[in-house]
N, C-alpha and C. Protein backbone atom coordinates (compact mmCIF):
# COMPACT_ATOMS: atom_id res chain seq x y z
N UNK A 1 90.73 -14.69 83.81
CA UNK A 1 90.77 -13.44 83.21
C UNK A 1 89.76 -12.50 83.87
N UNK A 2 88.53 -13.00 84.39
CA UNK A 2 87.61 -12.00 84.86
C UNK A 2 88.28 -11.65 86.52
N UNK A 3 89.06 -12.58 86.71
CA UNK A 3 89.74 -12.36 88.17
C UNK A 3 90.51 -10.94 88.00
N UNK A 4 90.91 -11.35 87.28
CA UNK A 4 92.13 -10.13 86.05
C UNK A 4 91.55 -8.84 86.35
N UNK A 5 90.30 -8.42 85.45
CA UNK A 5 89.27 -7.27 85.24
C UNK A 5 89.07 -6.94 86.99
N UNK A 6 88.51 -7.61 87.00
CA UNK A 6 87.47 -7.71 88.44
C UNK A 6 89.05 -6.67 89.47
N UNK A 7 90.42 -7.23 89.53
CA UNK A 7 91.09 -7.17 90.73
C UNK A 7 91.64 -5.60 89.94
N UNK A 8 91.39 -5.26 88.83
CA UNK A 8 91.65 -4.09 88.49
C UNK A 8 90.85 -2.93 88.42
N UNK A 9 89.69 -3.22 88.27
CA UNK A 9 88.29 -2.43 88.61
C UNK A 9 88.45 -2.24 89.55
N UNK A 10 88.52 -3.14 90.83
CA UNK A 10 89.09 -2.33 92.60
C UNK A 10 90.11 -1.62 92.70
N UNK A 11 91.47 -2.01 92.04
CA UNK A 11 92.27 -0.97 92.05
C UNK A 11 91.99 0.29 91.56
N UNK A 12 91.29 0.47 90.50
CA UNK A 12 90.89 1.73 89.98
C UNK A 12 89.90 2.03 90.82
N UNK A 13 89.48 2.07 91.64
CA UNK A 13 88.10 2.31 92.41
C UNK A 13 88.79 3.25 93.79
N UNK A 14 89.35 1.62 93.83
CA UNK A 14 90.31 2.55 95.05
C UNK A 14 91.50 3.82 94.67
N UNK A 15 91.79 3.38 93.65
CA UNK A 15 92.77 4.70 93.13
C UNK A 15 91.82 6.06 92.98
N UNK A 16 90.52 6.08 92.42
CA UNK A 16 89.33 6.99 92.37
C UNK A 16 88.96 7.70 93.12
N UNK A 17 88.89 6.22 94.43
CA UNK A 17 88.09 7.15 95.46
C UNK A 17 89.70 7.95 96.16
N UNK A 18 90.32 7.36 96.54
CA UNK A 18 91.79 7.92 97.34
C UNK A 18 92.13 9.44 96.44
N UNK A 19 92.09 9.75 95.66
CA UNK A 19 92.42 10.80 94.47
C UNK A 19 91.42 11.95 94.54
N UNK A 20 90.34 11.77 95.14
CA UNK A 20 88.95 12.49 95.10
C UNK A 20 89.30 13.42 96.37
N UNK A 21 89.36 12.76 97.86
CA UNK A 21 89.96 13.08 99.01
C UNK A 21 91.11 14.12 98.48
N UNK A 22 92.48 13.34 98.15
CA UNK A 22 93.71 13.86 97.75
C UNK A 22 93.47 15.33 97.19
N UNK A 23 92.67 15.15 96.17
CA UNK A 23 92.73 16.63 95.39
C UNK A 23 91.52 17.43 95.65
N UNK A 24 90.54 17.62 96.58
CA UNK A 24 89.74 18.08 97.80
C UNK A 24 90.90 19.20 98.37
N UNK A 25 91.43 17.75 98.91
CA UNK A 25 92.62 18.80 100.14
C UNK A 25 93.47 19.04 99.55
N UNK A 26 93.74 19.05 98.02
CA UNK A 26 94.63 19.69 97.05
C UNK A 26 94.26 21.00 96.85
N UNK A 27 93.12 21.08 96.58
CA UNK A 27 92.89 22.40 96.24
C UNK A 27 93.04 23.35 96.89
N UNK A 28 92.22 23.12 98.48
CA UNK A 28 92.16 23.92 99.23
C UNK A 28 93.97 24.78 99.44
N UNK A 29 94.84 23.36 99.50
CA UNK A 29 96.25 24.28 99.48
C UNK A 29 96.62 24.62 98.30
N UNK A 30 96.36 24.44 97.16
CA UNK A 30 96.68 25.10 96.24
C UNK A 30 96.48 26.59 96.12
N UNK A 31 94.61 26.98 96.89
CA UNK A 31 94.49 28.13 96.57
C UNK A 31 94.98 28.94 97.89
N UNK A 32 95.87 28.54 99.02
CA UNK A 32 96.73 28.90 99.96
C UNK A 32 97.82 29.06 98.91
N UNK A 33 98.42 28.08 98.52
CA UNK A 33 99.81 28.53 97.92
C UNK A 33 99.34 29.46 96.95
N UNK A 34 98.57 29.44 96.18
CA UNK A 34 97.89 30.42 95.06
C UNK A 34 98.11 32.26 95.78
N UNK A 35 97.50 32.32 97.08
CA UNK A 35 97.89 33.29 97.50
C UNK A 35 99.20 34.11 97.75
N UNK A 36 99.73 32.72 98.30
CA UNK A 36 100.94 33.32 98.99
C UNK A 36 101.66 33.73 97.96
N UNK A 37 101.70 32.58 96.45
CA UNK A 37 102.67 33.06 95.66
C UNK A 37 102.20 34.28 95.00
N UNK A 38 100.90 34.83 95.28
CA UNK A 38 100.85 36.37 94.34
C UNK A 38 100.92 37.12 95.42
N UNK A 39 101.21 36.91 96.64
CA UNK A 39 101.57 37.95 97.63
C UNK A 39 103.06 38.41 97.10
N UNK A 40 103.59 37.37 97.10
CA UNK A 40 105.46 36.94 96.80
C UNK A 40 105.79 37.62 95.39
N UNK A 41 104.67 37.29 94.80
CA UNK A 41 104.63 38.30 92.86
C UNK A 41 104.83 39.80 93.13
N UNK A 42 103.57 40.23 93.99
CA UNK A 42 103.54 41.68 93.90
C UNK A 42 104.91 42.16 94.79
N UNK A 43 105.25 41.28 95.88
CA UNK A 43 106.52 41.37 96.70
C UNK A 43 107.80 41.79 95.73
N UNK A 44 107.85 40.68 94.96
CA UNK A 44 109.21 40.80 94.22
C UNK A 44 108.85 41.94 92.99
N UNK A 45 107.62 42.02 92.58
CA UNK A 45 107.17 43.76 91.67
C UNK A 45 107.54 44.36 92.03
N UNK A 46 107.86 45.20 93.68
CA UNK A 46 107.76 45.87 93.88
C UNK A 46 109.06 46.04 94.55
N UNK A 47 110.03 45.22 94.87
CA UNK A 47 111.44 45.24 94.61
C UNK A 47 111.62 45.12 93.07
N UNK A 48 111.36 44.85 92.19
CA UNK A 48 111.81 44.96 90.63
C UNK A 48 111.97 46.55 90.60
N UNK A 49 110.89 47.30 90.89
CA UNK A 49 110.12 48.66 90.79
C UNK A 49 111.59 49.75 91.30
N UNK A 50 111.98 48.95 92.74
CA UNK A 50 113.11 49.75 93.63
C UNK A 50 114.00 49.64 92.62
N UNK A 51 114.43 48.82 92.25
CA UNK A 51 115.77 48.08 91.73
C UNK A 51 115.50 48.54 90.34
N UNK A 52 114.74 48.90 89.50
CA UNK A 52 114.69 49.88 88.21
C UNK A 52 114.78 51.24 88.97
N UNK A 53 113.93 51.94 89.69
CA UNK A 53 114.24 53.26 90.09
C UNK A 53 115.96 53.63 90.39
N UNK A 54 116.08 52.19 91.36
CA UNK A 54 117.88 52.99 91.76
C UNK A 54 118.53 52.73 90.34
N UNK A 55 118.19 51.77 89.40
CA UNK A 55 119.21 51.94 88.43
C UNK A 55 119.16 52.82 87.27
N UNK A 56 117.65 54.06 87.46
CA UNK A 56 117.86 55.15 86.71
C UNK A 56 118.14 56.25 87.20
N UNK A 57 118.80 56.06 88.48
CA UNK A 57 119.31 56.86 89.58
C UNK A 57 120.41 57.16 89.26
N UNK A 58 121.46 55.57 88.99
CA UNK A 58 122.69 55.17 89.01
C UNK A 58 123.15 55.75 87.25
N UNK A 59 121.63 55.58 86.52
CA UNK A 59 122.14 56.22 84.95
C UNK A 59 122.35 57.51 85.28
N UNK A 60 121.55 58.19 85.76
CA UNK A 60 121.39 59.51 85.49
C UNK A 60 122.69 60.53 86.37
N UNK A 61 123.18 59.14 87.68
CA UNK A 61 124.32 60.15 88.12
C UNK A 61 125.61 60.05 87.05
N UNK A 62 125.64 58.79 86.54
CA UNK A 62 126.77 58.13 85.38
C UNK A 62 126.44 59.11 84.31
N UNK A 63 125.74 59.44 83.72
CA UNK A 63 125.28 60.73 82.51
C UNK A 63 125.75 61.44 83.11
N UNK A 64 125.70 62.41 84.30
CA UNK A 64 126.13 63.88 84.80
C UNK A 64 127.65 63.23 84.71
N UNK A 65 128.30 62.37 85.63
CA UNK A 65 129.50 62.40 85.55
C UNK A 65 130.38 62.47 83.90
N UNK A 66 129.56 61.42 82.78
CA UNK A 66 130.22 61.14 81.80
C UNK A 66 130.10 63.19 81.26
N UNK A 67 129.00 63.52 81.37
CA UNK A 67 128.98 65.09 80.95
C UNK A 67 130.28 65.85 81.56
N UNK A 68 130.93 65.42 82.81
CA UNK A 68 131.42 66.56 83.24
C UNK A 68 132.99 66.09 83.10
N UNK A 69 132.98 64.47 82.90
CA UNK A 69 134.37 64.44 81.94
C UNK A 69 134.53 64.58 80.88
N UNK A 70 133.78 65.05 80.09
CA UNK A 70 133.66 65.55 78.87
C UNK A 70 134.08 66.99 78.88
N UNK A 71 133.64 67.40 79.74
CA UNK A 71 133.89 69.26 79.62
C UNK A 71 135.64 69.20 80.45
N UNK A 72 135.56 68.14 81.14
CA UNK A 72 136.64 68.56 81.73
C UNK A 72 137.97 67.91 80.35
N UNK A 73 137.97 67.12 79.73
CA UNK A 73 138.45 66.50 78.54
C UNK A 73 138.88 67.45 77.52
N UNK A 74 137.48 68.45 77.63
CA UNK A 74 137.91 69.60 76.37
C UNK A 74 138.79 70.53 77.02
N UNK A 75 138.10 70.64 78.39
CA UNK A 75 139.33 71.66 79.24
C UNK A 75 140.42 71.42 78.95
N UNK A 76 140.90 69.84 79.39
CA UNK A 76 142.43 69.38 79.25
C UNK A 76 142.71 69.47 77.45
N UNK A 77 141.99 69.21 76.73
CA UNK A 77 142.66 69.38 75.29
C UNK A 77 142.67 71.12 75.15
N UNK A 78 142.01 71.78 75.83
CA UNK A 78 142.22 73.51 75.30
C UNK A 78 143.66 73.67 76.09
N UNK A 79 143.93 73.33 77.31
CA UNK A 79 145.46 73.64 77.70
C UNK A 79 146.60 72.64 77.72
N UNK A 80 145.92 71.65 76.59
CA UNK A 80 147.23 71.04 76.24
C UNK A 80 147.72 71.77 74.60
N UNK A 81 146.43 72.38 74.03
CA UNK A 81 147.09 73.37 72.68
C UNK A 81 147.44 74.91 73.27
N UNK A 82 147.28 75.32 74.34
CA UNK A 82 147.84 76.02 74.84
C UNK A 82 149.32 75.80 75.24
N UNK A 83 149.61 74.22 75.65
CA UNK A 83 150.91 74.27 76.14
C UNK A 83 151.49 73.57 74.60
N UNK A 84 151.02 72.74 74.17
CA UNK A 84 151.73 72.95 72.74
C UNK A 84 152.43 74.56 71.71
N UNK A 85 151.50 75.64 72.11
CA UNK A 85 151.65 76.84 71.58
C UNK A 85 152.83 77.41 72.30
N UNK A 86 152.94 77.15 73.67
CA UNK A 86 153.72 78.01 74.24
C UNK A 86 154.85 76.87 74.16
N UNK A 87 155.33 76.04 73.92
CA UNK A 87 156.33 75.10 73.80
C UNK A 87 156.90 75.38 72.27
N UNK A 88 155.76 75.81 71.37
CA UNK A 88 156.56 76.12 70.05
C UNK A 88 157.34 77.50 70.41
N UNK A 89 156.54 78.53 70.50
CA UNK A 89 157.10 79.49 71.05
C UNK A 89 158.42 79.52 71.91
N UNK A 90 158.33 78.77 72.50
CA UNK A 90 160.29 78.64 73.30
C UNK A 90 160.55 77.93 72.53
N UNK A 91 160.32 77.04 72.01
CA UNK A 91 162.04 76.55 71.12
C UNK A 91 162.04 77.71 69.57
N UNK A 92 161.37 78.16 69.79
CA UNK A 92 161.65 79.99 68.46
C UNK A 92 162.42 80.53 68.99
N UNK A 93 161.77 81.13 70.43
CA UNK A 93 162.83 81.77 71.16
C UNK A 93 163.79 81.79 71.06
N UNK A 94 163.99 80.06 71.47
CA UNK A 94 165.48 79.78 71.86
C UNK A 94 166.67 79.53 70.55
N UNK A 95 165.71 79.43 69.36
CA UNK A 95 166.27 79.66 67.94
C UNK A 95 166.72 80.69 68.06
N UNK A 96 166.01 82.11 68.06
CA UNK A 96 166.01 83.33 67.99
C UNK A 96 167.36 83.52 69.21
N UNK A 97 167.47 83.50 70.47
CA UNK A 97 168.44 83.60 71.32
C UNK A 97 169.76 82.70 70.59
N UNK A 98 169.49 81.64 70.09
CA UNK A 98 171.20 81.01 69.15
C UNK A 98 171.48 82.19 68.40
N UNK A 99 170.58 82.21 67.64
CA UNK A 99 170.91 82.95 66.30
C UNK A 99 171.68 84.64 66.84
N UNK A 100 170.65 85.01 68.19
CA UNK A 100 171.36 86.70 68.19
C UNK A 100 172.66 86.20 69.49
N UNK A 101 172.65 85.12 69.96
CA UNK A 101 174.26 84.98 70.64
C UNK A 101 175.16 84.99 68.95
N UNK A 102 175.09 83.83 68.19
CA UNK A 102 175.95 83.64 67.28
C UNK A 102 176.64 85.62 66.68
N UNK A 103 175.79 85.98 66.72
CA UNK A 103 175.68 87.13 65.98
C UNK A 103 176.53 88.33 66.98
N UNK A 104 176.43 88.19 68.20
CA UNK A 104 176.86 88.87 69.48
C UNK A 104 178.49 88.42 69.64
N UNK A 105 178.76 87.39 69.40
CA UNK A 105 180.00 86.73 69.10
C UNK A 105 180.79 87.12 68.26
N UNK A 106 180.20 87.33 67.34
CA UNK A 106 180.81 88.05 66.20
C UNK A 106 181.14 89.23 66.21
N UNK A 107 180.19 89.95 66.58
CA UNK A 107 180.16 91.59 66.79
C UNK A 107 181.40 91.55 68.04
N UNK A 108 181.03 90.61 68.96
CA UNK A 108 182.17 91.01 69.98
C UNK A 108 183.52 90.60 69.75
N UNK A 109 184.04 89.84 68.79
CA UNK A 109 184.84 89.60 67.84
C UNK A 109 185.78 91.08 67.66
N UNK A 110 184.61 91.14 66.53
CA UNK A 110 184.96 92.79 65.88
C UNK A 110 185.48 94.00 66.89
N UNK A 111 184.98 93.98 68.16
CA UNK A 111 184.93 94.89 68.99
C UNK A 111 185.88 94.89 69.78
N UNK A 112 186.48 93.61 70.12
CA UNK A 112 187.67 93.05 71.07
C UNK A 112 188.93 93.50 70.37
N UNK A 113 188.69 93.10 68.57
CA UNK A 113 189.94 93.42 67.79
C UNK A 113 190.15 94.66 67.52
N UNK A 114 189.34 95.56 67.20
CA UNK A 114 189.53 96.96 67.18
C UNK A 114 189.57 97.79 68.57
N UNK A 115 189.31 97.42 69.62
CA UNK A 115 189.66 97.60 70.89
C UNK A 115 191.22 97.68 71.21
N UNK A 116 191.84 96.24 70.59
CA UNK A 116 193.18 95.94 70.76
C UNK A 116 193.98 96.71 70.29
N UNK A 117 193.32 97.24 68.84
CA UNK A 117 193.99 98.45 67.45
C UNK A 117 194.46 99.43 67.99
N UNK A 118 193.06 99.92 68.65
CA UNK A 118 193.25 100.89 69.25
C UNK A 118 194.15 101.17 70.57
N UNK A 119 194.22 100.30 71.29
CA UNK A 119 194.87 100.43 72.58
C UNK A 119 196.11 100.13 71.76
N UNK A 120 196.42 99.97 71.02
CA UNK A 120 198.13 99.42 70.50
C UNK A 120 198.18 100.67 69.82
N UNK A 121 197.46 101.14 69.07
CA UNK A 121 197.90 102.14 68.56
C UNK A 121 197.52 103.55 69.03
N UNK A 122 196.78 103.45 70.15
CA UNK A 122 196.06 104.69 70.38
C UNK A 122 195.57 105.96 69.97
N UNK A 123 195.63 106.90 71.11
CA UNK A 123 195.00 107.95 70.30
C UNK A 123 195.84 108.96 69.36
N UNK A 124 197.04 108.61 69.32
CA UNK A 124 198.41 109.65 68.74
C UNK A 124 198.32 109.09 67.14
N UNK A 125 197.59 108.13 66.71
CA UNK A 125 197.71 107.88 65.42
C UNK A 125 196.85 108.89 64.81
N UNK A 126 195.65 108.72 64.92
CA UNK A 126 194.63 109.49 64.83
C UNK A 126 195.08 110.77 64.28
N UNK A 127 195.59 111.76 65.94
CA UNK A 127 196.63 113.04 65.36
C UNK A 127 197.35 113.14 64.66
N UNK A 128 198.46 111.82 64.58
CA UNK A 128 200.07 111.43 63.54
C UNK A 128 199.15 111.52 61.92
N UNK A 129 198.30 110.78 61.95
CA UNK A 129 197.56 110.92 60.43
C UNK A 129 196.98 112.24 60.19
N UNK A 130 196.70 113.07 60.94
CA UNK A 130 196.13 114.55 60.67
C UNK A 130 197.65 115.58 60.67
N UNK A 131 198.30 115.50 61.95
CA UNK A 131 199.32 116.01 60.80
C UNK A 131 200.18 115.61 60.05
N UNK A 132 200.13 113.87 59.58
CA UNK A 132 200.97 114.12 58.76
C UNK A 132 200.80 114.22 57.22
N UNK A 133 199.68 115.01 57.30
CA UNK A 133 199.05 114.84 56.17
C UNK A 133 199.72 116.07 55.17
N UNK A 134 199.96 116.21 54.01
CA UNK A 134 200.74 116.95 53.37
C UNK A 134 199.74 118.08 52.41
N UNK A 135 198.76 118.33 52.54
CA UNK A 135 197.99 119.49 51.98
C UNK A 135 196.70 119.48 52.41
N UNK A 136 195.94 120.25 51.99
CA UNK A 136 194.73 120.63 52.99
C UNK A 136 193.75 119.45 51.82
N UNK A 137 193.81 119.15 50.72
CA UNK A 137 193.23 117.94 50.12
C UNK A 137 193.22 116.76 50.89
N UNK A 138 194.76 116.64 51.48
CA UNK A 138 195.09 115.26 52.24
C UNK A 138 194.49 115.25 53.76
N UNK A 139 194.21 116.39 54.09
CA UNK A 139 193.95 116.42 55.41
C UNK A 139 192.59 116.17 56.01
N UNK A 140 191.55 116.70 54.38
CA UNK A 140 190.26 115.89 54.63
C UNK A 140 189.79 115.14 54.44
N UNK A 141 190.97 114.22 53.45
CA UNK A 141 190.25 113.25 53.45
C UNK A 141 190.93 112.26 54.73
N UNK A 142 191.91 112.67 55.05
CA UNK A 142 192.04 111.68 56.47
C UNK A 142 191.24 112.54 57.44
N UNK A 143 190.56 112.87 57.41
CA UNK A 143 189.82 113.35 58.35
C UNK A 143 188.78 112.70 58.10
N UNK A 144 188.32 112.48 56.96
CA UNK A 144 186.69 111.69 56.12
C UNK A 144 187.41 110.23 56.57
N UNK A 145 188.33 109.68 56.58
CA UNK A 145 188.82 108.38 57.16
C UNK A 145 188.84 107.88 58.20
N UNK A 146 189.26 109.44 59.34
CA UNK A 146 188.79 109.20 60.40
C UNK A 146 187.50 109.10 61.26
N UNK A 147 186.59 110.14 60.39
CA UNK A 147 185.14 110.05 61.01
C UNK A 147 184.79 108.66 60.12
N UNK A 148 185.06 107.96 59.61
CA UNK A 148 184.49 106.57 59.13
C UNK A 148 184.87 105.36 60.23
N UNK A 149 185.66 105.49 60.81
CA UNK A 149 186.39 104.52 61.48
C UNK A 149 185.65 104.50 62.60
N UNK A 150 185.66 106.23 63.13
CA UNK A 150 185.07 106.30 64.63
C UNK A 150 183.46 106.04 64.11
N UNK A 151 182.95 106.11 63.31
CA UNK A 151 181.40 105.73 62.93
C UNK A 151 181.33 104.09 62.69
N UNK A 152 182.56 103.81 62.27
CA UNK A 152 182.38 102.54 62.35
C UNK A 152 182.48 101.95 63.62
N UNK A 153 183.22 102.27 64.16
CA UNK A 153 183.43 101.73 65.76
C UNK A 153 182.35 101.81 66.58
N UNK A 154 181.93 102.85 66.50
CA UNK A 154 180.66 103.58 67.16
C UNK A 154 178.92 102.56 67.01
N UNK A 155 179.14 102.46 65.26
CA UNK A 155 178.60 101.01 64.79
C UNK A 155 178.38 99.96 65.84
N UNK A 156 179.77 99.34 65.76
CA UNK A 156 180.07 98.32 66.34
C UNK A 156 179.59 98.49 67.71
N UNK A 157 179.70 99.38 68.34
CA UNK A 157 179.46 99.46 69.78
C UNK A 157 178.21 99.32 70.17
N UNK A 158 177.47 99.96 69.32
CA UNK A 158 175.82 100.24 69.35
C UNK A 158 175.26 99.06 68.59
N UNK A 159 175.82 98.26 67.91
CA UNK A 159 175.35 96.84 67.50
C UNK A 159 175.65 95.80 69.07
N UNK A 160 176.61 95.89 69.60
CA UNK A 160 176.92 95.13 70.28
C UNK A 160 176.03 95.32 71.35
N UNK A 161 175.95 96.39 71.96
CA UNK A 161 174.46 97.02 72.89
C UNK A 161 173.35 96.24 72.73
N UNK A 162 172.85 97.08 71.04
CA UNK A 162 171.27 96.64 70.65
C UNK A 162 171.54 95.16 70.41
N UNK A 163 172.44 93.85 70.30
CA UNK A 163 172.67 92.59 70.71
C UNK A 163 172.12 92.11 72.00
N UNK A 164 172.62 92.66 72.67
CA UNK A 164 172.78 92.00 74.48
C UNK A 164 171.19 92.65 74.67
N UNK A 165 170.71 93.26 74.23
CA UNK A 165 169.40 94.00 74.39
C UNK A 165 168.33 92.98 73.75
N UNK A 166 168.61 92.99 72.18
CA UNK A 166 167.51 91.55 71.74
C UNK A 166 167.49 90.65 72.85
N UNK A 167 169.02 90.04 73.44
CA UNK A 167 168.64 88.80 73.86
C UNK A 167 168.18 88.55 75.28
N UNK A 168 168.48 89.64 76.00
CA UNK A 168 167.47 89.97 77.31
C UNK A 168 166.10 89.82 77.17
N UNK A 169 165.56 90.73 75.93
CA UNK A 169 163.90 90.74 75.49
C UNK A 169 163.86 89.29 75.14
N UNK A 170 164.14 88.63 74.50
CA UNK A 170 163.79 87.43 73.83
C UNK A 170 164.14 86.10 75.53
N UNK A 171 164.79 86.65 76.12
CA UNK A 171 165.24 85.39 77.24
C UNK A 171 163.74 85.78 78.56
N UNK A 172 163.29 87.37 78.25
CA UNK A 172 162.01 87.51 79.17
C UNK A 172 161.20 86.88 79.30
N UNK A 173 160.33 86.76 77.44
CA UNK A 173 158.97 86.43 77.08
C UNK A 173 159.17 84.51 77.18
């Protein structure tokens, strides 16, 4: 057993002394690597430093851009209610243009058939009813019959005009 002690006391002796040497010339490179790695610290600081600057570079151009699709966003929503407005506006129009054709149709209706009246019966009725009228009572009032007819016609004519006229103005705007 003291062989025991004894052959382990040298090992530890020798482990002692070998370890003393070892970490001597440990240190010395430690405080080499000690350097280098705070050379390598302030190294990579000072790329950290770049690499935050460009990325409040990269915010601040991303802010101007997000600002200027923003304005440009409201732009596009102010002339898309612009083209919404002017899209209601033509299909009015084009309400308004049904409605004064429908109406032009009609009138030209009216105008085609009393056109026909007239050319069938022409202008000798007109006279045939003035004289054949049998007293000067009868004669004005076919005369009051006749200025109604030609006022009516006349009507008609000047409706049919101020027609084709709405729908020119309304086919402009």
């Amino acid at each position: 057993m003291k062989k025991r002690i004894i052959a382990m006391l040298l090992a530890l002796m020798t482990l002692v002394s070998s370890t003393g040497a070892y970490a001597a010339k440990s240190v010395s490179q430690l405080k080499e690597e000690l350097s280098q790695n705070q050379k390598n610290a302030e190294k990579t600081q000072k790329e950290i430093k770049a690499k935050q600057a460009e990325q409040n570079e990269h915010k601040k151009k991303k802010n101007a851009i997000d600002l200027e699709i923003a304005s440009l966003q409201g732009d596009i929503d102010t002339i898309q209610n612009v083209i919404d407005e002017k899209d209601a506006e033509i299909e009015a129009k084009n309400a308004e243009i049904e409605v004064l054709d429908e109406s032009l149709k009609k009138t030209d209706k009216q105008l085609k058939k009393r056109m026909k009246i007239m050319y069938e019966s022409g202008t000798t009725s007109y006279l045939e009813m003035i004289f054949s009228a049998k007293g000067l009572s009868d004669l004005f009032t076919r005369l009051s019959i006749i200025e109604s007819i030609v006022k009516h016609d006349n009507k008609i004519i000047e409706d049919y005009q101020m027609q084709i006229d709405q729908i020119a103005a309304a086919k402009e705007i």
